[in-house]
PDB file of N, CA and C in Angstrom:
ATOM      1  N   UNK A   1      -4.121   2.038   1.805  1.00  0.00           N
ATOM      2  CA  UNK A   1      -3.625   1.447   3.033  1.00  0.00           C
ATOM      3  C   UNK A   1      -2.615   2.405   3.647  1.00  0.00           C
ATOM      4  N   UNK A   2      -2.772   2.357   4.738  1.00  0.00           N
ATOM      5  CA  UNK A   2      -1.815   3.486   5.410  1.00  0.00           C
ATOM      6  C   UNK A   2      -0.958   2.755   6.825  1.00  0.00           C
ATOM      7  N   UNK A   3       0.237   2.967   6.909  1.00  0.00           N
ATOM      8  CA  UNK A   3       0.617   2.508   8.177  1.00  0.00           C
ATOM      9  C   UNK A   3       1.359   3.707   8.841  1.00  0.00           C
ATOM     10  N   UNK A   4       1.701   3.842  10.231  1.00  0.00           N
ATOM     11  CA  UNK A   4       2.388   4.713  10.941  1.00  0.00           C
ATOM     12  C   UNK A   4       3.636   5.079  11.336  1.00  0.00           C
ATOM     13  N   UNK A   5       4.454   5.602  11.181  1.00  0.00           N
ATOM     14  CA  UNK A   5       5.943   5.352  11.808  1.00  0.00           C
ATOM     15  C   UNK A   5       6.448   6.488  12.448  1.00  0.00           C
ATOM     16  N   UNK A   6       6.911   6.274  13.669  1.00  0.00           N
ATOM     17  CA  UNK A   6       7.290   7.085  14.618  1.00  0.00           C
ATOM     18  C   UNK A   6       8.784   7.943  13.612  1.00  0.00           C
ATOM     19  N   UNK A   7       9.175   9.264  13.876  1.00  0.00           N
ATOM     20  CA  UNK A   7      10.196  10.124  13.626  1.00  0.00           C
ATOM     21  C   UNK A   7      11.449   9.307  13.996  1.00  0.00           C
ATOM     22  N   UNK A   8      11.752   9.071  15.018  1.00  0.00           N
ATOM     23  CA  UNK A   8      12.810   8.752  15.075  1.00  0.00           C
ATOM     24  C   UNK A   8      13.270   7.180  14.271  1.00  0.00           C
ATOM     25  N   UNK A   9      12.163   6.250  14.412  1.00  0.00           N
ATOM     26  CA  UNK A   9      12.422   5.336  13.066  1.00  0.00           C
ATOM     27  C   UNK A   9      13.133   5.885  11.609  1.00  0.00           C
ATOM     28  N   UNK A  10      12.376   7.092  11.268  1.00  0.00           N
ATOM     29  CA  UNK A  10      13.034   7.830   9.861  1.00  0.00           C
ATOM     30  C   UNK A  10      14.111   7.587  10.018  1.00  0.00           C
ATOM     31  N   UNK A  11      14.312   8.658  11.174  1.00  0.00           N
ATOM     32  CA  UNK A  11      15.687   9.056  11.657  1.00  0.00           C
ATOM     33  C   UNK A  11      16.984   8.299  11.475  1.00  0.00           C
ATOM     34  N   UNK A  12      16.702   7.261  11.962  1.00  0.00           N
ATOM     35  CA  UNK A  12      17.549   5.969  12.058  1.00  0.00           C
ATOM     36  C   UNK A  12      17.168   5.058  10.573  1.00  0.00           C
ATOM     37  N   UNK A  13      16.577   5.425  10.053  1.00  0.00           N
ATOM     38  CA  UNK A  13      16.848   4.523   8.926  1.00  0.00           C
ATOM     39  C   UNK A  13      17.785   5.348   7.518  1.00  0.00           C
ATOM     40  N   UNK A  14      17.186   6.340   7.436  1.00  0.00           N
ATOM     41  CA  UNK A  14      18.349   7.091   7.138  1.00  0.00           C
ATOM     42  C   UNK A  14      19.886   7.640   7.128  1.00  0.00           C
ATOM     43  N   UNK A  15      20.136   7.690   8.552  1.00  0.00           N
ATOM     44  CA  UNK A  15      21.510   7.338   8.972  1.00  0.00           C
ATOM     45  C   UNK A  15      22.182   5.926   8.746  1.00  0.00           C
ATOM     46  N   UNK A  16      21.231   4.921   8.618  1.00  0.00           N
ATOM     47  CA  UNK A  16      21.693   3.651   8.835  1.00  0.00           C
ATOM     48  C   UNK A  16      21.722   3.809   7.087  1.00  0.00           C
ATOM     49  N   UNK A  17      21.237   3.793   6.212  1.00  0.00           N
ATOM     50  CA  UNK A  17      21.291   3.783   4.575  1.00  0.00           C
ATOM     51  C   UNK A  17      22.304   4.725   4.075  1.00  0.00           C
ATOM     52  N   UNK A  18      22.122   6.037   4.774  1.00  0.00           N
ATOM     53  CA  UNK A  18      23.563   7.117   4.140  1.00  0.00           C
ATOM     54  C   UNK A  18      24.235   7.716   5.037  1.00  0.00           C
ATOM     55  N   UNK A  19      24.315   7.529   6.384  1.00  0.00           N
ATOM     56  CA  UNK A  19      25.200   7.811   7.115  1.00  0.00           C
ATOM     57  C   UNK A  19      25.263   9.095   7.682  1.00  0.00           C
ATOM     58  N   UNK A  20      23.967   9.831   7.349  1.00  0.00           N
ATOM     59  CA  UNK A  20      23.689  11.104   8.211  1.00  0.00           C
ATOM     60  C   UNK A  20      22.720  11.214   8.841  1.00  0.00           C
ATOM     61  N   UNK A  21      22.568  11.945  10.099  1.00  0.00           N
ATOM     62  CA  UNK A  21      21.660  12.437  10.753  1.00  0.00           C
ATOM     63  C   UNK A  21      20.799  13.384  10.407  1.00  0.00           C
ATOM     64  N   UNK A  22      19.471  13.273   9.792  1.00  0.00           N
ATOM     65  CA  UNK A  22      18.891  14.594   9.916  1.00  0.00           C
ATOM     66  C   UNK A  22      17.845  14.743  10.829  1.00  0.00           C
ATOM     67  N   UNK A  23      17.227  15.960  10.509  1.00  0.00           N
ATOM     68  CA  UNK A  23      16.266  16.419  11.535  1.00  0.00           C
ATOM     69  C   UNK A  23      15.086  16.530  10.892  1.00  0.00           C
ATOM     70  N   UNK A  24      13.927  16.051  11.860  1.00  0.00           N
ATOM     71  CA  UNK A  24      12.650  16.183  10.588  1.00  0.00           C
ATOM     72  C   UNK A  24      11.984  17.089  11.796  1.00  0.00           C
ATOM     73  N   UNK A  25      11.977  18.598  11.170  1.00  0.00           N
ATOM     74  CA  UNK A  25      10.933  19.573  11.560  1.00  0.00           C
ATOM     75  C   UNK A  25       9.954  19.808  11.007  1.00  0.00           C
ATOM     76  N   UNK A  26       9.210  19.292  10.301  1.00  0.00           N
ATOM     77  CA  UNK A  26       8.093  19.360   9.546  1.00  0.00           C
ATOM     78  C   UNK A  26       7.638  18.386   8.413  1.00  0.00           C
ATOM     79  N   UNK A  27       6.393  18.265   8.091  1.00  0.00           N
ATOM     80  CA  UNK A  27       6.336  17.275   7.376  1.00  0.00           C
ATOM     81  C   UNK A  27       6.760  17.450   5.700  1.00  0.00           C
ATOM     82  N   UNK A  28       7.322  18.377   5.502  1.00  0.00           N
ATOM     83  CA  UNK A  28       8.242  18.383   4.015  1.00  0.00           C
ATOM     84  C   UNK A  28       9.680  17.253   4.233  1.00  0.00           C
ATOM     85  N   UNK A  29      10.579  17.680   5.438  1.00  0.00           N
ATOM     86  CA  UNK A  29      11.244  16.636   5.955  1.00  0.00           C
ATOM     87  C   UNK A  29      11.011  15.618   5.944  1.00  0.00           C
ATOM     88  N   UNK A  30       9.992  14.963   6.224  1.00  0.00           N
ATOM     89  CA  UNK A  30       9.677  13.728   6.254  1.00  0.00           C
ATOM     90  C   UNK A  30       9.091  13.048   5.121  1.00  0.00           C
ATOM     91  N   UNK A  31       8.823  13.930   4.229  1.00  0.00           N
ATOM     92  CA  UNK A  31       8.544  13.467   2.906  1.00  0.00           C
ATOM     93  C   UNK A  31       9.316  13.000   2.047  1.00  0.00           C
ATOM     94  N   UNK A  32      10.566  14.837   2.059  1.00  0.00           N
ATOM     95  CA  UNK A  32      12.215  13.696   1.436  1.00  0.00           C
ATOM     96  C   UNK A  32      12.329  12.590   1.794  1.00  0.00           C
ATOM     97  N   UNK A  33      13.230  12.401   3.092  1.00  0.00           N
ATOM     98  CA  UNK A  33      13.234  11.213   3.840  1.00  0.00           C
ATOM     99  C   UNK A  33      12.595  10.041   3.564  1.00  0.00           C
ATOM    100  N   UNK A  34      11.282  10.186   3.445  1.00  0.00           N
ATOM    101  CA  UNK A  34      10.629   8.803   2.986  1.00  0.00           C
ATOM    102  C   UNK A  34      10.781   8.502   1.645  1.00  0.00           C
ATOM    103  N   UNK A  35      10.886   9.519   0.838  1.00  0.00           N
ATOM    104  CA  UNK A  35      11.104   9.184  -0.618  1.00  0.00           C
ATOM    105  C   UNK A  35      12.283   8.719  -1.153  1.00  0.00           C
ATOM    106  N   UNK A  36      13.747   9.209   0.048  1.00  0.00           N
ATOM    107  CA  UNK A  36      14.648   8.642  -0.035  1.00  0.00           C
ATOM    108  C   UNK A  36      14.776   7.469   0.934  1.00  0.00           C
ATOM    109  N   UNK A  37      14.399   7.276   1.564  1.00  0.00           N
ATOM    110  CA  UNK A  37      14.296   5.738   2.140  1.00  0.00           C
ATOM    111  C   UNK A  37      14.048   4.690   0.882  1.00  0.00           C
ATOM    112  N   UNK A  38      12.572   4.780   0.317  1.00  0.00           N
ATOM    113  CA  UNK A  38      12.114   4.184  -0.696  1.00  0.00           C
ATOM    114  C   UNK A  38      13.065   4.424  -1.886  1.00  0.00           C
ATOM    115  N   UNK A  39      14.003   4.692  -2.501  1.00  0.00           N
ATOM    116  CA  UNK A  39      14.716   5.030  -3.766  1.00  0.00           C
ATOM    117  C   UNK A  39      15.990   3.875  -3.066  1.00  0.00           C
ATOM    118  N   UNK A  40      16.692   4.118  -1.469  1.00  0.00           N
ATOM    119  CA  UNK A  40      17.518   3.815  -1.653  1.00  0.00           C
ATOM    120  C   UNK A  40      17.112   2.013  -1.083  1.00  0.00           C
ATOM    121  N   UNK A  41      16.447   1.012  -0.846  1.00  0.00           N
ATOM    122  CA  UNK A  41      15.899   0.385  -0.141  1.00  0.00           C
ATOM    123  C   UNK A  41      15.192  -0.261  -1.249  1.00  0.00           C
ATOM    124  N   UNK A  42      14.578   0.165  -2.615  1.00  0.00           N
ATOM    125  CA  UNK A  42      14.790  -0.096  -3.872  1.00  0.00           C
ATOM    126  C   UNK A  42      13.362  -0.558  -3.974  1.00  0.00           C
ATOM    127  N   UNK A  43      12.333  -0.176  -2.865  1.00  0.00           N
ATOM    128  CA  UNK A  43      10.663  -0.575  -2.801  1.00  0.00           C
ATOM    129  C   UNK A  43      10.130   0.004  -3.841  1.00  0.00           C
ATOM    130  N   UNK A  44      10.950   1.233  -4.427  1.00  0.00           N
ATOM    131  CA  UNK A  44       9.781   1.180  -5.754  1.00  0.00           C
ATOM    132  C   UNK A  44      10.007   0.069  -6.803  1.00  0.00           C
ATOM    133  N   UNK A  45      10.926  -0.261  -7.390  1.00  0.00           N
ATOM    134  CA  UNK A  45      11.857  -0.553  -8.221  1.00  0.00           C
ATOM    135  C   UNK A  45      11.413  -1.968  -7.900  1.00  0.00           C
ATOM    136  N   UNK A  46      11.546  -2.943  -6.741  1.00  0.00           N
ATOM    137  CA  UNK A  46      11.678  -3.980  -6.272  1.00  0.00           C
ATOM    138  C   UNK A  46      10.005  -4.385  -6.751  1.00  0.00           C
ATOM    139  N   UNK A  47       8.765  -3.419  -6.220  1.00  0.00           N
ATOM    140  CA  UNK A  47       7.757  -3.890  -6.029  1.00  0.00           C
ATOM    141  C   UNK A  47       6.680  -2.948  -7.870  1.00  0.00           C
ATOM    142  N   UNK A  48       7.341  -3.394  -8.726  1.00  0.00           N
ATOM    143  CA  UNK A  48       7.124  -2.278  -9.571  1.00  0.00           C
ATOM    144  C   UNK A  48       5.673  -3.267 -10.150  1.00  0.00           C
ATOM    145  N   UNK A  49       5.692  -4.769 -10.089  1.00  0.00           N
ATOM    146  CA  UNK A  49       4.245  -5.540 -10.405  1.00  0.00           C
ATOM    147  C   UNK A  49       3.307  -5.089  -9.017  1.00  0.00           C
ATOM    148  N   UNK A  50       3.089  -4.412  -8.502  1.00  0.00           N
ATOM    149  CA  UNK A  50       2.941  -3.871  -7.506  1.00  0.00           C
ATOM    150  C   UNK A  50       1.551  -2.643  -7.659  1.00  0.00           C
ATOM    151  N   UNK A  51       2.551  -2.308  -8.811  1.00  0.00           N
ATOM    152  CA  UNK A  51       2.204  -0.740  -9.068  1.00  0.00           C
ATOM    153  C   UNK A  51       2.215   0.683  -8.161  1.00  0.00           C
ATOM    154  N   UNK A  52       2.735   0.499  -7.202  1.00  0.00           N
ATOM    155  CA  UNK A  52       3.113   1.271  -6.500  1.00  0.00           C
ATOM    156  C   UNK A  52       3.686   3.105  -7.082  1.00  0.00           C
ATOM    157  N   UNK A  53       2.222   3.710  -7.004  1.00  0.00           N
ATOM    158  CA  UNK A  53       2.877   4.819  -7.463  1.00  0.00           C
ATOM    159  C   UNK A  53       3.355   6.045  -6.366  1.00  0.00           C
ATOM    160  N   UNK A  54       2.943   6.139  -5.502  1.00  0.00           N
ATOM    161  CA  UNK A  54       3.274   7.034  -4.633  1.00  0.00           C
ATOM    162  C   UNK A  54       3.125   6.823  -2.922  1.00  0.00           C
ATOM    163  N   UNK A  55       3.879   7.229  -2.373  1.00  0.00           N
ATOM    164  CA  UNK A  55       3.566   7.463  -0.861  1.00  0.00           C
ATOM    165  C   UNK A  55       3.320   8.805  -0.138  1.00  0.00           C
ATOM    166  N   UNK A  56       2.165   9.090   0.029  1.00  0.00           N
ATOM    167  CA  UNK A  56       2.182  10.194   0.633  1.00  0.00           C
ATOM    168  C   UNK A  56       2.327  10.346   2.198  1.00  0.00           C
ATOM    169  N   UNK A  57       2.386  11.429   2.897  1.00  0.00           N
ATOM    170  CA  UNK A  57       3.129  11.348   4.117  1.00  0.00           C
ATOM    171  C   UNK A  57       1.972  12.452   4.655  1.00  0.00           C
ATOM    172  N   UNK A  58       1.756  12.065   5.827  1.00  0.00           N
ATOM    173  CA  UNK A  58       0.312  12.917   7.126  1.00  0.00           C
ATOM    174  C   UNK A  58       1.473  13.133   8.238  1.00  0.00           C
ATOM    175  N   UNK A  59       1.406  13.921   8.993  1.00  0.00           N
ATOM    176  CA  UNK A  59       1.651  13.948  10.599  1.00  0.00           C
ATOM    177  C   UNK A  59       0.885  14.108  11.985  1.00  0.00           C
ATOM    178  N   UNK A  60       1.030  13.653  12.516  1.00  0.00           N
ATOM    179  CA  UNK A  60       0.028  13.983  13.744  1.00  0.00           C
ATOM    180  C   UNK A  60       1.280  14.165  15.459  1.00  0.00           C
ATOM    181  N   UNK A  61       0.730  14.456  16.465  1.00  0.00           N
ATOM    182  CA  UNK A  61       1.825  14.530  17.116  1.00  0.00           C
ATOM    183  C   UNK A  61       1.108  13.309  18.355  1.00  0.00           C
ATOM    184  N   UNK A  62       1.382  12.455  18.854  1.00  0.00           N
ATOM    185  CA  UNK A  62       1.078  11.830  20.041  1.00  0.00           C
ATOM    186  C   UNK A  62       1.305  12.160  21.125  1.00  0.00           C
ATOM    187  N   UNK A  63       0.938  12.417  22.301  1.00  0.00           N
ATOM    188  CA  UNK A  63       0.770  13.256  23.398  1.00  0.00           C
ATOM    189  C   UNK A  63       1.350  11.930  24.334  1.00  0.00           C
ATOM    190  N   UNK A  64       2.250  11.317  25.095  1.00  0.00           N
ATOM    191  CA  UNK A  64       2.960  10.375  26.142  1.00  0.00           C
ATOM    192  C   UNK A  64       1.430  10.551  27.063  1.00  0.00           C
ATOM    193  N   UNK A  65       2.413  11.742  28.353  1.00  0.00           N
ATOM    194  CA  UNK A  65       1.526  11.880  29.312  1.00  0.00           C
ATOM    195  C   UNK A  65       1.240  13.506  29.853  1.00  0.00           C
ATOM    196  N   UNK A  66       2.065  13.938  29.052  1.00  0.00           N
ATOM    197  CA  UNK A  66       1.944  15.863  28.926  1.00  0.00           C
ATOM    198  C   UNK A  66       1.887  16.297  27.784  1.00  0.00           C
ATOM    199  N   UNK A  67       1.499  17.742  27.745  1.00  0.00           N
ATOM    200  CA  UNK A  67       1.709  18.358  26.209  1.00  0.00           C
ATOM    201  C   UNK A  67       3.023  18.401  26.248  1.00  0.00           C
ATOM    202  N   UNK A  68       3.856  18.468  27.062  1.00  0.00           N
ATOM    203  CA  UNK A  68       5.581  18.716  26.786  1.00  0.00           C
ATOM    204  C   UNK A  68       5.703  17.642  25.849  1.00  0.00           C
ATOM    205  N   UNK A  69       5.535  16.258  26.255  1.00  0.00           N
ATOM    206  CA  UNK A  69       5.964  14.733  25.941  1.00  0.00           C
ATOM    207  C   UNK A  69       5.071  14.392  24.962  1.00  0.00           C
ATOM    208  N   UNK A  70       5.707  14.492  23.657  1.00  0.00           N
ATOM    209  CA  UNK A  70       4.919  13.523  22.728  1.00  0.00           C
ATOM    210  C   UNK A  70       5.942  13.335  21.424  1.00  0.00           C
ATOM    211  N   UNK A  71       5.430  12.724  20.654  1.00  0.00           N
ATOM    212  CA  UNK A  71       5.899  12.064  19.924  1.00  0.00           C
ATOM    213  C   UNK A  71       5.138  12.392  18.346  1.00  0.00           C
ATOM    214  N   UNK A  72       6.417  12.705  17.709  1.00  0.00           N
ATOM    215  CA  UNK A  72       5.918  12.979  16.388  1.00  0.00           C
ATOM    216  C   UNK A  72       5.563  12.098  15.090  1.00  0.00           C
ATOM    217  N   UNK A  73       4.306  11.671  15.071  1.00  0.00           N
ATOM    218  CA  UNK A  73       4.500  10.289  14.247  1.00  0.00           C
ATOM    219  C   UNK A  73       3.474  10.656  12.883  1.00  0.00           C
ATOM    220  N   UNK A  74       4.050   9.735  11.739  1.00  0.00           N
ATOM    221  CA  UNK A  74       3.955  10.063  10.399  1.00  0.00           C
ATOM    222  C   UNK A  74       3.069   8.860   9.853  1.00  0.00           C
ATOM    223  N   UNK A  75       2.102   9.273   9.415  1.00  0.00           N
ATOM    224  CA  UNK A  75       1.172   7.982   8.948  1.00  0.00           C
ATOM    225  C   UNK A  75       1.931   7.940   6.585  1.00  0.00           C
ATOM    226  N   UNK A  76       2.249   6.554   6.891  1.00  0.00           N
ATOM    227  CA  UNK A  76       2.282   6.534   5.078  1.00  0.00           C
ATOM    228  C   UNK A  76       1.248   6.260   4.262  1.00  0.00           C
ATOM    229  N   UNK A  77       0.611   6.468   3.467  1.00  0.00           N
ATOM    230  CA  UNK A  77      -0.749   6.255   2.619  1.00  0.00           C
ATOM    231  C   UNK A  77       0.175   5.691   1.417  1.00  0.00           C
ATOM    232  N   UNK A  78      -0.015   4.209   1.028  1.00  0.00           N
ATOM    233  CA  UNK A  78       0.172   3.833  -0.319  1.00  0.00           C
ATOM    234  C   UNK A  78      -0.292   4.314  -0.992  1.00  0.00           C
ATOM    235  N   UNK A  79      -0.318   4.504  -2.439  1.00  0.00           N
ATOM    236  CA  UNK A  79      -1.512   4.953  -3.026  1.00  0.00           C
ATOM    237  C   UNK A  79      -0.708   3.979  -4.344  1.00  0.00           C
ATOM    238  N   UNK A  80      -1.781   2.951  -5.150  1.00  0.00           N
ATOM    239  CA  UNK A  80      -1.329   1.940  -5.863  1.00  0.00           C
ATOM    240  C   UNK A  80      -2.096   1.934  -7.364  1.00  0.00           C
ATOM    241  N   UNK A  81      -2.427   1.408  -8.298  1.00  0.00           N
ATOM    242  CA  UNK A  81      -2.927   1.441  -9.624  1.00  0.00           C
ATOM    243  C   UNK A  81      -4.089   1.085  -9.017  1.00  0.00           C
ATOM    244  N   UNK A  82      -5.113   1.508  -9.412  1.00  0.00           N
ATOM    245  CA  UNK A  82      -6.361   0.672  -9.015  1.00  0.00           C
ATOM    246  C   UNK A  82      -6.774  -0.924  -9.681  1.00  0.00           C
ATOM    247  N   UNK A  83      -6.210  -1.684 -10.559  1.00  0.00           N
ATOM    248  CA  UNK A  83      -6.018  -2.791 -10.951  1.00  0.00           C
ATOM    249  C   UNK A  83      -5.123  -3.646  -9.577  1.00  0.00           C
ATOM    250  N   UNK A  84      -4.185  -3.016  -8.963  1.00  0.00           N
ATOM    251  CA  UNK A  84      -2.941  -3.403  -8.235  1.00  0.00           C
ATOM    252  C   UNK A  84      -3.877  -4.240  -7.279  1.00  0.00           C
ATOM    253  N   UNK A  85      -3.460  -6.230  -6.748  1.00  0.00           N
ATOM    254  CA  UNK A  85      -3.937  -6.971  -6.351  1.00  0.00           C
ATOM    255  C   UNK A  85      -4.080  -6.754  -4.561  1.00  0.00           C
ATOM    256  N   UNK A  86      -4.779  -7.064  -4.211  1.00  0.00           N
ATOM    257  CA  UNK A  86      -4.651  -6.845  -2.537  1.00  0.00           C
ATOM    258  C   UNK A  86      -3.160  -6.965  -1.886  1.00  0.00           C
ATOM    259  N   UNK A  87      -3.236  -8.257  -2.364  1.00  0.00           N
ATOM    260  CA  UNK A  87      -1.776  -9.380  -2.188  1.00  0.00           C
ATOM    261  C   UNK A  87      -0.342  -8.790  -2.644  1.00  0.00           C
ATOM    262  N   UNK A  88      -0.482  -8.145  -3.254  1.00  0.00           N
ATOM    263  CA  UNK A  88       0.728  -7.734  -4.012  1.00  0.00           C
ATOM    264  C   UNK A  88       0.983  -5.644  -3.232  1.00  0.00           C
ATOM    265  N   UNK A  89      -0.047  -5.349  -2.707  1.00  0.00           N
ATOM    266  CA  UNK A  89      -0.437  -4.345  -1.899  1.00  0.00           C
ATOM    267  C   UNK A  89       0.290  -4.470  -0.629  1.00  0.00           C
ATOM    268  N   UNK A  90      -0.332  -5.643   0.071  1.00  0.00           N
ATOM    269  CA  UNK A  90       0.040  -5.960   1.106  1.00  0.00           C
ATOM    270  C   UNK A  90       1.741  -6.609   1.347  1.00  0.00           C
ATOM    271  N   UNK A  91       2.209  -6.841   0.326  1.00  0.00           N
ATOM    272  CA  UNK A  91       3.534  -7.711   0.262  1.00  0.00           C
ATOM    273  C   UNK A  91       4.595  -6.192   0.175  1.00  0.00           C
ATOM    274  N   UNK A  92       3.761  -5.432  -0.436  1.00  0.00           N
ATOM    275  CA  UNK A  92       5.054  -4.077  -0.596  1.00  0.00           C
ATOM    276  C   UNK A  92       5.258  -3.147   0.713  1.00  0.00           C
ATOM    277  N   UNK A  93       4.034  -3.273   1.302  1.00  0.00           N
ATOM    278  CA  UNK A  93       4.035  -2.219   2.695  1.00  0.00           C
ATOM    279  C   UNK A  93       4.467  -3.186   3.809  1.00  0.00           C
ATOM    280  N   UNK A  94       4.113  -4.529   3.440  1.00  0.00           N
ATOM    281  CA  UNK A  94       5.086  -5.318   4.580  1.00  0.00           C
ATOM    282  C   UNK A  94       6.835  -5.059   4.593  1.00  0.00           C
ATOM    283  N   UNK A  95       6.933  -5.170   3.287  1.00  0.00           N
ATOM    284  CA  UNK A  95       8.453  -5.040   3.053  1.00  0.00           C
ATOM    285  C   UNK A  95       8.830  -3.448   4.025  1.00  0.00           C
ATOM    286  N   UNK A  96       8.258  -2.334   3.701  1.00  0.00           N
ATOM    287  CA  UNK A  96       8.691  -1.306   3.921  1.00  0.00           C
ATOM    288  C   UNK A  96       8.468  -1.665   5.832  1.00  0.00           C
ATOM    289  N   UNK A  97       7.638  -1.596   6.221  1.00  0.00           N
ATOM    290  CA  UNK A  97       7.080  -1.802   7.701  1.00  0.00           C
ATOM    291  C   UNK A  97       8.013  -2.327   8.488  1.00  0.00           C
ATOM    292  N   UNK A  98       9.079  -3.915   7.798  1.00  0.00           N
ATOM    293  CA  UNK A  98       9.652  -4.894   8.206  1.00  0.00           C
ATOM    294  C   UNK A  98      10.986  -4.432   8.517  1.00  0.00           C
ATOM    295  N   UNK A  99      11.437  -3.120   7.138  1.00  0.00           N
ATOM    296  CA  UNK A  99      12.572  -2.710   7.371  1.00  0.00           C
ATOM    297  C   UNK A  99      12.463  -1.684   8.765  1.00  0.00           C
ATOM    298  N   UNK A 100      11.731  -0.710   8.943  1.00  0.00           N
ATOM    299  CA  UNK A 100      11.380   0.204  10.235  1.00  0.00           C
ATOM    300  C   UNK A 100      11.526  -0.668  11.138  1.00  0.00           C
ATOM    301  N   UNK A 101      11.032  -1.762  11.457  1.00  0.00           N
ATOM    302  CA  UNK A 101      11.031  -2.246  12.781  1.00  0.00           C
ATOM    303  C   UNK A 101      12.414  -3.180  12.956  1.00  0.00           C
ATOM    304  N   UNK A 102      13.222  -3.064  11.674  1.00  0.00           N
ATOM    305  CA  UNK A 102      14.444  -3.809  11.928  1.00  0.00           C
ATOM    306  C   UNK A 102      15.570  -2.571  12.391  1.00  0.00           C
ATOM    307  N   UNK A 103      14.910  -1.115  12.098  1.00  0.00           N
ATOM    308  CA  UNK A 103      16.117   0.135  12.669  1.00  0.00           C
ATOM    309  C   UNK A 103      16.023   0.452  13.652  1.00  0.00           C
TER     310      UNK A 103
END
């Protein structure tokens, strides 16, 4: 299962958890970042009947209405035990999703 999240969501969730600004120029950036989102936010830990073993991180860039104007957005890929229940799938990426749209 994979969901999307715009850069500057990171951005702000990060600052809002440790109080700094960083910059995500590439998708290594955004990999920390997400891995420290998830450590400090406690989704591994929290959702561990879950099985939740990894999140990997894609980028793509979204185009507004010019090539100047777009938007750098990061797709997350769960990747879970293959035993791991739909339900229990779906309850961990809600959690993460719920916090983004609350920064």
């Amino acid at each position: 299962m994979k969901i999307k999240v715009e850069s500057q969501k990171i951005i702000k969730a990060v600052k809002k958890l440790d109080g700094i600004e960083i910059v995500l120029e590439n998708l290594e950036d955004a990999k920390e970042a997400i891995n420290l989102i998830l450590i400090r936010t406690g989704l591994f830990e929290k959702h561990k009947e879950a099985k939740l073993k990894d999140v990997t991180v894609t980028s793509f860039q979204k185009y507004e209405t010019t090539a100047v104007d777009y938007k750098m957005i990061f797709l997350l890929e769960f990747v879970f035990e293959p035993d791991t229940s739909l339900n229990a799938k779906v309850t961990a990426i809600k959690e993460l999703q719920e916090f983004f749209n609350k920064v």
